[in-house]
PDB file of N, CA and C in Angstrom:
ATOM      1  N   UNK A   1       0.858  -1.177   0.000  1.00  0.00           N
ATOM      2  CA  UNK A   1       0.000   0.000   0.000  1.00  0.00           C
ATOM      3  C   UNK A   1       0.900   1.236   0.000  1.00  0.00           C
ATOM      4  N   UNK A   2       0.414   2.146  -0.995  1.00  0.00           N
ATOM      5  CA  UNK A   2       1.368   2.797  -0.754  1.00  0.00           C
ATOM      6  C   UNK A   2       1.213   4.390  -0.071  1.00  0.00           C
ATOM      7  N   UNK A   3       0.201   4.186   0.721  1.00  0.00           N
ATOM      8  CA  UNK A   3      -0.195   5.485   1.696  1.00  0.00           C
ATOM      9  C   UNK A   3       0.344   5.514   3.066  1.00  0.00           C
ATOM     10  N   UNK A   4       0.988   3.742   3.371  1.00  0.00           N
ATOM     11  CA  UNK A   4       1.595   3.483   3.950  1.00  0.00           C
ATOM     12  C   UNK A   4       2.086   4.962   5.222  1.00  0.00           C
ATOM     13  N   UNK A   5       2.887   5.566   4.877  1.00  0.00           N
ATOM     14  CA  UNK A   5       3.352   7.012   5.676  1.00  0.00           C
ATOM     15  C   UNK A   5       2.497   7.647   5.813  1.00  0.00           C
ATOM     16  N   UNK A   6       1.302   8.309   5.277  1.00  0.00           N
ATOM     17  CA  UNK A   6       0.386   9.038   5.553  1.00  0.00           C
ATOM     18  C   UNK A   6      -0.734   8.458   6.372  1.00  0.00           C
ATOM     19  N   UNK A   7      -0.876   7.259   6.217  1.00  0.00           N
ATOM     20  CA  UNK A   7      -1.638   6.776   7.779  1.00  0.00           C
ATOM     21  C   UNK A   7      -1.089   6.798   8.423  1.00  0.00           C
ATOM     22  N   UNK A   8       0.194   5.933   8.531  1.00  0.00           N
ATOM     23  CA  UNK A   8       0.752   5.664  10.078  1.00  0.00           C
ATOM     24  C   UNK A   8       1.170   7.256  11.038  1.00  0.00           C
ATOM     25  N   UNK A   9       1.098   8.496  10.055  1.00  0.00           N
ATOM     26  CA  UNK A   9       1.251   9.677  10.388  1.00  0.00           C
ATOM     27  C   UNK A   9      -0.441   9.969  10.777  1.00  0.00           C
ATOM     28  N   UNK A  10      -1.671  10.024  10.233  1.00  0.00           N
ATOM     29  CA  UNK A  10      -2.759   9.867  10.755  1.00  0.00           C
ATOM     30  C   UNK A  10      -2.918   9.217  12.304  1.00  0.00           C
ATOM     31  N   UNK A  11      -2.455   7.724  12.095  1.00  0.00           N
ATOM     32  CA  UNK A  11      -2.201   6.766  13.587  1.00  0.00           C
ATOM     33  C   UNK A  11      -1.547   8.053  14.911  1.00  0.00           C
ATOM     34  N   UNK A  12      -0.670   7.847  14.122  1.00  0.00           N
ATOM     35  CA  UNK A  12       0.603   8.723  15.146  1.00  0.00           C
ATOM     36  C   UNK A  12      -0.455  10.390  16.261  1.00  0.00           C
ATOM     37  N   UNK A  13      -1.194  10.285  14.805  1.00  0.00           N
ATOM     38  CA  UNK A  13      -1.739  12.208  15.456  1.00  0.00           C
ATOM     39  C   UNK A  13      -2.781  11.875  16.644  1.00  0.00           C
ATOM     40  N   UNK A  14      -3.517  10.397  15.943  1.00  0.00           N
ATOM     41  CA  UNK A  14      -4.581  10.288  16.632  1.00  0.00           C
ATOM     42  C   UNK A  14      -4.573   9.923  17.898  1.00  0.00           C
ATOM     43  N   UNK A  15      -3.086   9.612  18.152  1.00  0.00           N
ATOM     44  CA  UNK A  15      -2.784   7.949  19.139  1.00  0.00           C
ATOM     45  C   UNK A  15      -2.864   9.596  20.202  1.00  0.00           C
ATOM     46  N   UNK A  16      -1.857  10.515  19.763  1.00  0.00           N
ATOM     47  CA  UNK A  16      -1.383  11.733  20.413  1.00  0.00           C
ATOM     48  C   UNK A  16      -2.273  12.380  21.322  1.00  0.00           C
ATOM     49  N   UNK A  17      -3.786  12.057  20.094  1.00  0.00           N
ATOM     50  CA  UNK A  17      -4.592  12.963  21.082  1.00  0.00           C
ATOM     51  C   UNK A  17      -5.410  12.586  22.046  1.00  0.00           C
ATOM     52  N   UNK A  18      -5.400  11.076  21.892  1.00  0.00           N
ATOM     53  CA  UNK A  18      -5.610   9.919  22.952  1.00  0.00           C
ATOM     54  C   UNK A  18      -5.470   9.929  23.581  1.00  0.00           C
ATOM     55  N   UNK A  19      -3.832  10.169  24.344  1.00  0.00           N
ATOM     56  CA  UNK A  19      -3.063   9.931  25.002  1.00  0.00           C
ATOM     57  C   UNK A  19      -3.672  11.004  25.867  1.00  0.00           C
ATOM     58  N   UNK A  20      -3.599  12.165  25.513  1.00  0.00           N
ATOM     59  CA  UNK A  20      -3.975  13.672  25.700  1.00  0.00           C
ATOM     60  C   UNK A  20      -5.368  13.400  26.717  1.00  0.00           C
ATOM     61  N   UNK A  21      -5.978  13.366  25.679  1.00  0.00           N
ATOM     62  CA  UNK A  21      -7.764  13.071  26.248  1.00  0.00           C
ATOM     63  C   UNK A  21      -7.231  12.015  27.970  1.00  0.00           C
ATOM     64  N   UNK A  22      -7.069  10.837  27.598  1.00  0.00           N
ATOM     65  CA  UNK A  22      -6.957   9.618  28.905  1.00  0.00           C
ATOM     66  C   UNK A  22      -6.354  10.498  29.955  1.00  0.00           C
ATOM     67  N   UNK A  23      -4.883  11.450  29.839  1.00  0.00           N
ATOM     68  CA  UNK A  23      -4.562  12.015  31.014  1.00  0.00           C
ATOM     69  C   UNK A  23      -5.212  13.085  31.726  1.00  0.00           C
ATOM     70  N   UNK A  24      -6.207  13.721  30.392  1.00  0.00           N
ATOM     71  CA  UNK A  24      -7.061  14.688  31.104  1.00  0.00           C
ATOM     72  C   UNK A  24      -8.225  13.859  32.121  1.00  0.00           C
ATOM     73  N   UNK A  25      -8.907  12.715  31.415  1.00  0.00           N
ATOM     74  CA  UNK A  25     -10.074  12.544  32.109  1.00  0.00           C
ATOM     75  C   UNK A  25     -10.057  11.611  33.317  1.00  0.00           C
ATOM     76  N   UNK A  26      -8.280  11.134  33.085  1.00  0.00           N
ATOM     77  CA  UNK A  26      -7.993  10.839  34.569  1.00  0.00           C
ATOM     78  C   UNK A  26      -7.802  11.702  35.843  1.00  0.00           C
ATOM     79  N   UNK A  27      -7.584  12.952  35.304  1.00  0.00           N
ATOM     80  CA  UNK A  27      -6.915  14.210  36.240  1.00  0.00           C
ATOM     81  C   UNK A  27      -8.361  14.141  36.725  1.00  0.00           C
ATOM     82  N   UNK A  28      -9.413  14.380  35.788  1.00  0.00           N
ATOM     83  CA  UNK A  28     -10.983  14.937  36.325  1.00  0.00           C
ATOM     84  C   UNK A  28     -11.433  13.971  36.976  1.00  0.00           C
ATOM     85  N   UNK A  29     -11.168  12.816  36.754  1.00  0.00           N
ATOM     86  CA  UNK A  29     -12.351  12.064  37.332  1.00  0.00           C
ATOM     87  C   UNK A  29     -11.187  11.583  39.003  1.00  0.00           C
ATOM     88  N   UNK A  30      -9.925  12.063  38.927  1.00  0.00           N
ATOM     89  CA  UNK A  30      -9.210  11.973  40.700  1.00  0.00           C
ATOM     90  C   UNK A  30      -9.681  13.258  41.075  1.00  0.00           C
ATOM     91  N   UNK A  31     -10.111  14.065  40.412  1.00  0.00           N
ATOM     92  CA  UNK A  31     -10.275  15.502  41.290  1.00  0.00           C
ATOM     93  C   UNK A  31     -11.827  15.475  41.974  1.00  0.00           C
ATOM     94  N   UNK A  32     -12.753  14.819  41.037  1.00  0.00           N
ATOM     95  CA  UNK A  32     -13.594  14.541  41.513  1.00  0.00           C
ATOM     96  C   UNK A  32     -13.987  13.840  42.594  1.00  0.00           C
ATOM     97  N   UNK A  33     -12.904  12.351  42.467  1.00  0.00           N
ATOM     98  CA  UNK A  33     -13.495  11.251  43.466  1.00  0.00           C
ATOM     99  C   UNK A  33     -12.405  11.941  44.706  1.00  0.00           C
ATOM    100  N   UNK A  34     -11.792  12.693  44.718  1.00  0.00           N
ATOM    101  CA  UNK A  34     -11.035  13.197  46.237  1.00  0.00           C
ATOM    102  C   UNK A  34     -11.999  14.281  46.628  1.00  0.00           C
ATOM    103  N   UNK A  35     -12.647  15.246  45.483  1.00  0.00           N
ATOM    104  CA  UNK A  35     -13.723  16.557  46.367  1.00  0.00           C
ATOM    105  C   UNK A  35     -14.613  15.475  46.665  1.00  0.00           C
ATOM    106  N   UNK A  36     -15.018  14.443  46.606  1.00  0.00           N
ATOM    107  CA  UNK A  36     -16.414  13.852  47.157  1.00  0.00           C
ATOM    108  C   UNK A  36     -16.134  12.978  48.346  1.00  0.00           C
ATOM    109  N   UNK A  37     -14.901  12.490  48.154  1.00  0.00           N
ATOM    110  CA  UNK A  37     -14.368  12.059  50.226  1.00  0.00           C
ATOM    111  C   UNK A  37     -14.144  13.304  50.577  1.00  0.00           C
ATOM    112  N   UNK A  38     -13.359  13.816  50.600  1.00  0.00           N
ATOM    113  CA  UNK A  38     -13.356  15.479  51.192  1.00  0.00           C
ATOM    114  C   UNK A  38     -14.794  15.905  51.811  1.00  0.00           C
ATOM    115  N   UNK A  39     -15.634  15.766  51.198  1.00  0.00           N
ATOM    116  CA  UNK A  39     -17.146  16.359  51.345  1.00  0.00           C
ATOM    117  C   UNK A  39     -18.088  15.506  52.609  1.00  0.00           C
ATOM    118  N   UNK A  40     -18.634  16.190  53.092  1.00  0.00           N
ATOM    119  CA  UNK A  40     -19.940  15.384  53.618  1.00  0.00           C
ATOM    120  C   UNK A  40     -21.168  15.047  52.837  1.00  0.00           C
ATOM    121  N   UNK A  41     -20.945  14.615  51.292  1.00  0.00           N
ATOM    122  CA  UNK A  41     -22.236  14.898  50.402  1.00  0.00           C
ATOM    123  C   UNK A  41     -22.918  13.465  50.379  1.00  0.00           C
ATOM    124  N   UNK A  42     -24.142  13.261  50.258  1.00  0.00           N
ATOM    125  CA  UNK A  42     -24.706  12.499  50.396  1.00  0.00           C
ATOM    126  C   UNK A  42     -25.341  12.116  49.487  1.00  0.00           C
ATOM    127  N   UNK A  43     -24.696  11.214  48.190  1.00  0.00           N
ATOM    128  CA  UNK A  43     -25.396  11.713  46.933  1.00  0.00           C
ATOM    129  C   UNK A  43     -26.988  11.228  46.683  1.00  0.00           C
ATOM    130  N   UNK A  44     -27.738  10.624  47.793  1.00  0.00           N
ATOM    131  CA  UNK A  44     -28.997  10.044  47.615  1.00  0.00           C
ATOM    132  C   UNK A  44     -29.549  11.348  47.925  1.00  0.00           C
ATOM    133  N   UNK A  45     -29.669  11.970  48.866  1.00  0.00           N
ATOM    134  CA  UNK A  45     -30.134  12.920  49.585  1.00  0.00           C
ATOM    135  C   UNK A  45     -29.810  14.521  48.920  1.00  0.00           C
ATOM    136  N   UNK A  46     -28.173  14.630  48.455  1.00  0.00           N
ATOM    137  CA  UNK A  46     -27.987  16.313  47.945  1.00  0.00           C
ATOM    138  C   UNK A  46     -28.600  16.423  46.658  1.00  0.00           C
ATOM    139  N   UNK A  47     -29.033  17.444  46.148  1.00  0.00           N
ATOM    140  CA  UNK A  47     -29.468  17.789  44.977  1.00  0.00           C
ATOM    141  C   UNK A  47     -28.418  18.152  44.256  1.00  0.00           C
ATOM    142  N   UNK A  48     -27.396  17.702  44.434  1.00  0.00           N
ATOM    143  CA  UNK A  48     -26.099  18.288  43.460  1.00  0.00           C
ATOM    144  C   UNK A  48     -25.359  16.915  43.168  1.00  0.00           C
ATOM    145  N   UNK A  49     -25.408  15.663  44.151  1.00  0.00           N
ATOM    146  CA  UNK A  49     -24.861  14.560  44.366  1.00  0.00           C
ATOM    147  C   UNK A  49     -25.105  13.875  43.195  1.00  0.00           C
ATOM    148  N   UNK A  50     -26.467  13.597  42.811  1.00  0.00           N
ATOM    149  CA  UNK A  50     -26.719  13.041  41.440  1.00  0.00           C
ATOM    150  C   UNK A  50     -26.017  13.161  40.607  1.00  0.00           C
ATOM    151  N   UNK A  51     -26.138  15.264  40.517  1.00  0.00           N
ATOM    152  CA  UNK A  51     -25.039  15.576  39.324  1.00  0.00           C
ATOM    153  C   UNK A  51     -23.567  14.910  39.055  1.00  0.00           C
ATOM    154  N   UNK A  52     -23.271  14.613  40.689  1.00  0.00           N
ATOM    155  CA  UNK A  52     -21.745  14.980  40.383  1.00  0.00           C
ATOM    156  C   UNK A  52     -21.466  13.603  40.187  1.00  0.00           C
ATOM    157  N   UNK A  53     -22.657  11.834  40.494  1.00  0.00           N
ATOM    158  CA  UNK A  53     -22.277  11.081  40.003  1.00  0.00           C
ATOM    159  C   UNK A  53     -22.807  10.536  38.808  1.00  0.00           C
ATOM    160  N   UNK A  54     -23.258  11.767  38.065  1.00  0.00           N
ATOM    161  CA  UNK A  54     -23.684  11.295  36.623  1.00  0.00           C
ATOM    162  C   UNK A  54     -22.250  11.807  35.503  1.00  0.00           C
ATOM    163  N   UNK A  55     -21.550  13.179  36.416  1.00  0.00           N
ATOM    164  CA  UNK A  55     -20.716  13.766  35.155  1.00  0.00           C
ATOM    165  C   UNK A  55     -19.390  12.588  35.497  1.00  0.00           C
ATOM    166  N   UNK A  56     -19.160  11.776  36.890  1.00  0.00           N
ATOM    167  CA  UNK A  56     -18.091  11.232  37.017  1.00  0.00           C
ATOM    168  C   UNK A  56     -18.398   9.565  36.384  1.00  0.00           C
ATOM    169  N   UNK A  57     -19.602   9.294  36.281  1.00  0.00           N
ATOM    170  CA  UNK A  57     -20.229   7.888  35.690  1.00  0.00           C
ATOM    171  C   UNK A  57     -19.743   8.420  33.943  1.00  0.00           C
ATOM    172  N   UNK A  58     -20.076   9.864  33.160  1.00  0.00           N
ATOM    173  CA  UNK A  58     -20.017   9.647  32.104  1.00  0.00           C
ATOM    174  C   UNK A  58     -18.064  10.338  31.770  1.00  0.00           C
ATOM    175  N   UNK A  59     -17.635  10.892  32.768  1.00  0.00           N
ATOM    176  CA  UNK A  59     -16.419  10.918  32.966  1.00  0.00           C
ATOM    177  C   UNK A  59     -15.271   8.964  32.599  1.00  0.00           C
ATOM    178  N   UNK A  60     -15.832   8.103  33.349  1.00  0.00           N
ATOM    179  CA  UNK A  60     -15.029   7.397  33.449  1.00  0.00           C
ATOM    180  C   UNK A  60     -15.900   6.357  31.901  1.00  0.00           C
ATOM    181  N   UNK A  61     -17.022   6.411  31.599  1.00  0.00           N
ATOM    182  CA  UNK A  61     -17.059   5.739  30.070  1.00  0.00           C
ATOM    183  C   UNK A  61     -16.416   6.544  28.841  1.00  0.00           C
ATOM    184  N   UNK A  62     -16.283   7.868  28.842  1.00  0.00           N
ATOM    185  CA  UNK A  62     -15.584   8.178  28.474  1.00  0.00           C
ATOM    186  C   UNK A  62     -13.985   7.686  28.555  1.00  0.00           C
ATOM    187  N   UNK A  63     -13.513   7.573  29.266  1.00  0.00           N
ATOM    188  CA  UNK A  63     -11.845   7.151  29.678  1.00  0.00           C
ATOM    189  C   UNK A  63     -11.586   5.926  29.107  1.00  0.00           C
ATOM    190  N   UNK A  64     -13.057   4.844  29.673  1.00  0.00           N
ATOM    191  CA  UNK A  64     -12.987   3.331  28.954  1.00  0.00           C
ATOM    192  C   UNK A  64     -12.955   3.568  27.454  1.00  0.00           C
ATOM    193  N   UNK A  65     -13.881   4.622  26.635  1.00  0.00           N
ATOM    194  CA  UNK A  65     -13.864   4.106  25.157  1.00  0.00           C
ATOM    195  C   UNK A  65     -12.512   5.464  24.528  1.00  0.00           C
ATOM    196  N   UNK A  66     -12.284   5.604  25.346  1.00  0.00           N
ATOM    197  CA  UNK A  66     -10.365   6.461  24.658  1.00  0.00           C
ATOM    198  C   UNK A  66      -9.480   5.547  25.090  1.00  0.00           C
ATOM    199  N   UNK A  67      -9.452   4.808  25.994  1.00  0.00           N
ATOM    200  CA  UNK A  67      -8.586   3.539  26.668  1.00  0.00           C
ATOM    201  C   UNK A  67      -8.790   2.681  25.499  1.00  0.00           C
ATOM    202  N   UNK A  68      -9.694   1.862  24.684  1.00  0.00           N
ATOM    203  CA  UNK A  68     -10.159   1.015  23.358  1.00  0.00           C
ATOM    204  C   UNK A  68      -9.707   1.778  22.114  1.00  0.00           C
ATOM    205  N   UNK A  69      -9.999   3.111  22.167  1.00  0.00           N
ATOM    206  CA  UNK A  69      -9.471   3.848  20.908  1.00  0.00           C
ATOM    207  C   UNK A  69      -8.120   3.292  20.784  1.00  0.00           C
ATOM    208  N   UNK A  70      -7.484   4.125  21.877  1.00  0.00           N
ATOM    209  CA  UNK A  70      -6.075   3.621  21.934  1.00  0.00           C
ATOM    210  C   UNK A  70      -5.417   2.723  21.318  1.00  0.00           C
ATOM    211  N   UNK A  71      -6.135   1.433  21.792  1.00  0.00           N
ATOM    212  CA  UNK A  71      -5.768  -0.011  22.013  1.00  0.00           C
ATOM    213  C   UNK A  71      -5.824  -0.669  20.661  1.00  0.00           C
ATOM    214  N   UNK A  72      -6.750   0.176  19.936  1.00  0.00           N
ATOM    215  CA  UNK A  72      -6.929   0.182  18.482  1.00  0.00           C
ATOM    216  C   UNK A  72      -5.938   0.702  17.460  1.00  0.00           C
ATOM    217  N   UNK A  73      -5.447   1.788  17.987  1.00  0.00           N
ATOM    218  CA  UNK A  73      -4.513   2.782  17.563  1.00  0.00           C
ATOM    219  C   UNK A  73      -3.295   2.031  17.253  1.00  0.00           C
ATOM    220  N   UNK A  74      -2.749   1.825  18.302  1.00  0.00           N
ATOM    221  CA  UNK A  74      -1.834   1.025  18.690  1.00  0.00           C
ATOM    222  C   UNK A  74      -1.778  -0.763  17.969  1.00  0.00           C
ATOM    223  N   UNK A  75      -3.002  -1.029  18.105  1.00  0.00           N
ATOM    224  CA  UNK A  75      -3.366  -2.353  17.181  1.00  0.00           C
ATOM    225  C   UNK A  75      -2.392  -2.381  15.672  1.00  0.00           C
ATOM    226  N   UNK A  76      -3.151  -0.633  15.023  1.00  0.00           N
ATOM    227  CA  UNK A  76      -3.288  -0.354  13.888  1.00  0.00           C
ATOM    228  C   UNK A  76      -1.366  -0.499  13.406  1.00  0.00           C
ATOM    229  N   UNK A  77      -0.619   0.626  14.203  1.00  0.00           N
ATOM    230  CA  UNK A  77       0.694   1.006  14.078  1.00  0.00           C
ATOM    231  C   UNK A  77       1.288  -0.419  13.694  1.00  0.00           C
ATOM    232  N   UNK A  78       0.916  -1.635  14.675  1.00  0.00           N
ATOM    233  CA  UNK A  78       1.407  -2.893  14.745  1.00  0.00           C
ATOM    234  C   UNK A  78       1.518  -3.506  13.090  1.00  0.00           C
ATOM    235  N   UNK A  79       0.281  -3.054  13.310  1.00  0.00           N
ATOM    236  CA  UNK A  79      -0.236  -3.752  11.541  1.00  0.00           C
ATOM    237  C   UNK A  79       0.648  -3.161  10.343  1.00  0.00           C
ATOM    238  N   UNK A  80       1.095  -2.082  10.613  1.00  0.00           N
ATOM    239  CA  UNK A  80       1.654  -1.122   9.335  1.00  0.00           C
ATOM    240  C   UNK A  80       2.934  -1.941  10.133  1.00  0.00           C
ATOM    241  N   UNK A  81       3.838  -2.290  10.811  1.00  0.00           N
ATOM    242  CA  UNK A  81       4.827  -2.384  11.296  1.00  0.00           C
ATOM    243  C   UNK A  81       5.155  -3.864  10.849  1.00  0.00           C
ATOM    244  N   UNK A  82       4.013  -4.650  10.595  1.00  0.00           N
ATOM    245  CA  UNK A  82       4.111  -5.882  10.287  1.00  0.00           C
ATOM    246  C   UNK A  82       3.967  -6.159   9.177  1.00  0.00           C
ATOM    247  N   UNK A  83       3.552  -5.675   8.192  1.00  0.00           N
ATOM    248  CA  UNK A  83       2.820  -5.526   6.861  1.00  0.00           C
ATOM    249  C   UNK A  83       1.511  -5.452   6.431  1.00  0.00           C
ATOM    250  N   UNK A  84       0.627  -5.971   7.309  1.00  0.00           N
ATOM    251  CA  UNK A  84      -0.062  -6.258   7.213  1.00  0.00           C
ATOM    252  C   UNK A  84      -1.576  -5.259   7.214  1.00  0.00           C
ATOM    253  N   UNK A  85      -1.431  -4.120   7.257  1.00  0.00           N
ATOM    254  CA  UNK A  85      -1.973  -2.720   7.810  1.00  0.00           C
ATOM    255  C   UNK A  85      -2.837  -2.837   6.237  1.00  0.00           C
ATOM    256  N   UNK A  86      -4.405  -2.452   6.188  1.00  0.00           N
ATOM    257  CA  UNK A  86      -4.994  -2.454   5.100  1.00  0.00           C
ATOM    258  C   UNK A  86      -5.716  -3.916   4.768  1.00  0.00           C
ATOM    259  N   UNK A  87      -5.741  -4.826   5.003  1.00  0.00           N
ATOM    260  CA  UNK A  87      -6.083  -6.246   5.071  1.00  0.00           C
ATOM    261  C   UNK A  87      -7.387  -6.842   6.232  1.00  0.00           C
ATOM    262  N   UNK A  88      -8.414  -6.841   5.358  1.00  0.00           N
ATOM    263  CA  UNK A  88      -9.411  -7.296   6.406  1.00  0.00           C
ATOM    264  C   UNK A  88      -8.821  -8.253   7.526  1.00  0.00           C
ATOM    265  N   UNK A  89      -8.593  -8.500   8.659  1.00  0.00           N
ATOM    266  CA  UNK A  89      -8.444  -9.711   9.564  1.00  0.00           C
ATOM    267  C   UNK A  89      -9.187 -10.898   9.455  1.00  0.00           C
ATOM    268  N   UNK A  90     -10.115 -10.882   9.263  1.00  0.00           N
ATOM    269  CA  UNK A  90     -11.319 -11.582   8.903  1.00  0.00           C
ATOM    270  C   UNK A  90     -11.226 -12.328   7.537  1.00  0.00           C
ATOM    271  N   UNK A  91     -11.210 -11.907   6.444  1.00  0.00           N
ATOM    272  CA  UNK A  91     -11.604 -12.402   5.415  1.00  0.00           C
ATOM    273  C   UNK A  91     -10.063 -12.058   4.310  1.00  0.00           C
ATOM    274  N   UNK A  92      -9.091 -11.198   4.903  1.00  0.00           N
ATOM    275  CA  UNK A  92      -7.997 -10.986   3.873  1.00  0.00           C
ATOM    276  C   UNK A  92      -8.027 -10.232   3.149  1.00  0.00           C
ATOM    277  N   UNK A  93      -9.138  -9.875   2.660  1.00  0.00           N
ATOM    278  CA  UNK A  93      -9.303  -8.256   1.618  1.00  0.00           C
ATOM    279  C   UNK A  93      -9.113  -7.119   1.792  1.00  0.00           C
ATOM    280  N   UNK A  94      -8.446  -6.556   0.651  1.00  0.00           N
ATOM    281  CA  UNK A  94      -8.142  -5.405   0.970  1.00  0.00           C
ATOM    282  C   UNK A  94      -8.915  -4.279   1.679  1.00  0.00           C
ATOM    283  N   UNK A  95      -8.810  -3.513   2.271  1.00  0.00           N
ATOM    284  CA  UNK A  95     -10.191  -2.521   3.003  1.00  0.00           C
ATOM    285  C   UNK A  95      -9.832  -1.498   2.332  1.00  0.00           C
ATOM    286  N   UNK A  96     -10.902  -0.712   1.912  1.00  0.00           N
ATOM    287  CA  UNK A  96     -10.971   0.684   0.530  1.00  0.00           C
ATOM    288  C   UNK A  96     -10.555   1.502   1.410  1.00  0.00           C
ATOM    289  N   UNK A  97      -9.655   2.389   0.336  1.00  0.00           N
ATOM    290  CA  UNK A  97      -8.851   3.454   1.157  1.00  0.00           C
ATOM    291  C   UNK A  97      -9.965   4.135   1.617  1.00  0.00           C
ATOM    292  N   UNK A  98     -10.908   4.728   1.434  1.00  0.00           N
ATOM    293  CA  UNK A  98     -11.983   5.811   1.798  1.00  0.00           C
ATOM    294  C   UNK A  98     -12.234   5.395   2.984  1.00  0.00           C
ATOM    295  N   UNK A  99     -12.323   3.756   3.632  1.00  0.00           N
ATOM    296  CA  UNK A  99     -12.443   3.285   4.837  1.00  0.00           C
ATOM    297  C   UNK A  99     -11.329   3.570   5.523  1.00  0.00           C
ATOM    298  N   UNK A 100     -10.378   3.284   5.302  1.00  0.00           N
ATOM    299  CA  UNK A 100      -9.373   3.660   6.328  1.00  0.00           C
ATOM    300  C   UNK A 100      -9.006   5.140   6.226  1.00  0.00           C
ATOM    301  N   UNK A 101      -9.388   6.226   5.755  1.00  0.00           N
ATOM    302  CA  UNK A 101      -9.045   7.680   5.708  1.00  0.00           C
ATOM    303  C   UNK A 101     -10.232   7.698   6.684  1.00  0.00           C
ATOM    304  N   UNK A 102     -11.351   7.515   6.680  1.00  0.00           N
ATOM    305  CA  UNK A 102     -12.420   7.531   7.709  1.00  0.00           C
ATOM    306  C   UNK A 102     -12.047   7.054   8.753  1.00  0.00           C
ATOM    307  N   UNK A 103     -11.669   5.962   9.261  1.00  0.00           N
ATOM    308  CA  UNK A 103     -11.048   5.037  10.163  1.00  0.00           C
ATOM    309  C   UNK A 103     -10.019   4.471  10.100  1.00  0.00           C
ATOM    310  N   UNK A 104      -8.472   5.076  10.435  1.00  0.00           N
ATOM    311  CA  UNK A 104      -7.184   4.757   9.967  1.00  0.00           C
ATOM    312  C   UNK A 104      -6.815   3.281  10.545  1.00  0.00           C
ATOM    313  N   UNK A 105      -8.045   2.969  11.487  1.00  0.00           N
ATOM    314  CA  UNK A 105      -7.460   2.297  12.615  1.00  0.00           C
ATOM    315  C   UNK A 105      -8.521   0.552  12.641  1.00  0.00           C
ATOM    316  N   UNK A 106      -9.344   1.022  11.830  1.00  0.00           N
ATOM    317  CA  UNK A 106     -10.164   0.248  11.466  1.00  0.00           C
ATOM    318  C   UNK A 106      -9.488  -1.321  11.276  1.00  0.00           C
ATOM    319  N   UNK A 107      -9.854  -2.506  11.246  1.00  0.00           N
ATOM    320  CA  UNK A 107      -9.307  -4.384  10.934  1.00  0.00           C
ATOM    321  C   UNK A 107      -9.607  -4.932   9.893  1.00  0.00           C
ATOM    322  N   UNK A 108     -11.458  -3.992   9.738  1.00  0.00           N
ATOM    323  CA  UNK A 108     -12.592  -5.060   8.836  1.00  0.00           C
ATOM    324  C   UNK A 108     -12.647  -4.490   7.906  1.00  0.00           C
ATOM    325  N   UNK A 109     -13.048  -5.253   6.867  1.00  0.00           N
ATOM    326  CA  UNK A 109     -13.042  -4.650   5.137  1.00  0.00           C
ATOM    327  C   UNK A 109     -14.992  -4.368   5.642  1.00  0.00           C
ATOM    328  N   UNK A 110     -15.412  -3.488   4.888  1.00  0.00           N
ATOM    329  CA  UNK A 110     -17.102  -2.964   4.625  1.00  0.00           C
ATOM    330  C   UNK A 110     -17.642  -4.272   5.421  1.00  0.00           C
ATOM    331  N   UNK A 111     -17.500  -4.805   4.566  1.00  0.00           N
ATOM    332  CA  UNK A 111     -18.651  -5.793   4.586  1.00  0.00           C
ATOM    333  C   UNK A 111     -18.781  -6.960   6.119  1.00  0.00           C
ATOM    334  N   UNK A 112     -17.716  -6.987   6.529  1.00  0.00           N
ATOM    335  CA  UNK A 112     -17.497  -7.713   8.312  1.00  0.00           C
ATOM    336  C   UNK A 112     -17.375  -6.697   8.925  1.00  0.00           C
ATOM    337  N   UNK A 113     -17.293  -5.376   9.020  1.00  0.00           N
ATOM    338  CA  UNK A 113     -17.840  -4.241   9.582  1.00  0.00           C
ATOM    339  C   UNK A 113     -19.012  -4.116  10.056  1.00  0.00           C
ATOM    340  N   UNK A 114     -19.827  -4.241   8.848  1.00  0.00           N
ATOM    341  CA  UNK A 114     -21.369  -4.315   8.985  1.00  0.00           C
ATOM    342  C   UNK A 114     -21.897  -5.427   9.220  1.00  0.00           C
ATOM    343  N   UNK A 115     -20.907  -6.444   9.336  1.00  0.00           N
ATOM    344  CA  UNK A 115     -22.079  -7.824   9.700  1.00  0.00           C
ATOM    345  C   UNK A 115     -22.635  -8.434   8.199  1.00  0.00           C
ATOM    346  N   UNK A 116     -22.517  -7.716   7.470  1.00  0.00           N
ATOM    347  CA  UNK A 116     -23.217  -8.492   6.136  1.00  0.00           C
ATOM    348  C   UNK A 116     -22.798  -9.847   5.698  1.00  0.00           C
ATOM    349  N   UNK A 117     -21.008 -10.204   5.930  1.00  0.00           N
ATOM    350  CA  UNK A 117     -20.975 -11.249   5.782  1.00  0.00           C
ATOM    351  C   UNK A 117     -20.624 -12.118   6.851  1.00  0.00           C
ATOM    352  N   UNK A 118     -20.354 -13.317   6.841  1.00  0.00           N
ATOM    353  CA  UNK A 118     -19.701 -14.057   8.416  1.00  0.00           C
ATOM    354  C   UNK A 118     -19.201 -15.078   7.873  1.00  0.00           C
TER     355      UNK A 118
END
């Protein structure tokens, strides 16, 4: 393939801002869970408690699906490193560049993406 450098430079930006994102929403979600021992809050009872364990509930699914991005990211680099980068896993076919400019990081060719074939 010969875009070869221009993904793995795509990979590289994305992995970057990954990295970025995970250390932020770890900072938020320790700043959070230390102001709430710190606190006497009672989150059944305060009218703010809910809030603060709905933004730290969607705080830490957030963290899980940039933690998977990652893991993907990183998957991907492997693949260009091995040769193999562009190649359904599944079925061996090539995956259309338009798919991987959309999703650099992507495994599945269209069609085991969507489930259409098995």
């Amino acid at each position: 393939m010969e875009d070869l450098g221009r993904f793995r430079v795509l990979l590289e930006e994305e992995r970057d801002r990954k990295v970025k994102l995970v250390t932020a929403l770890r900072s938020d979600i320790t700043s959070v869970s230390l102001a709430r021992q710190d606190s006497n809050v009672d989150d059944e009872h305060d009218p703010e408690g809910s809030t603060i364990a709905f933004e730290l509930s969607q705080a830490e699914a957030l963290l899980e699906q940039s933690r998977a991005g990652l893991e993907e990211i990183n998957a991907a680099l492997e693949r260009i490193a091995e040769g193999s980068y562009g190649r359904c896993q599944v079925c061996g076919a090539a995956i259309p560049v338009a798919r991987l400019e959309a999703r650099p990081w992507t495994c599945l060719c269209v069609e085991h993406a969507s489930g259409r074939r098995r």
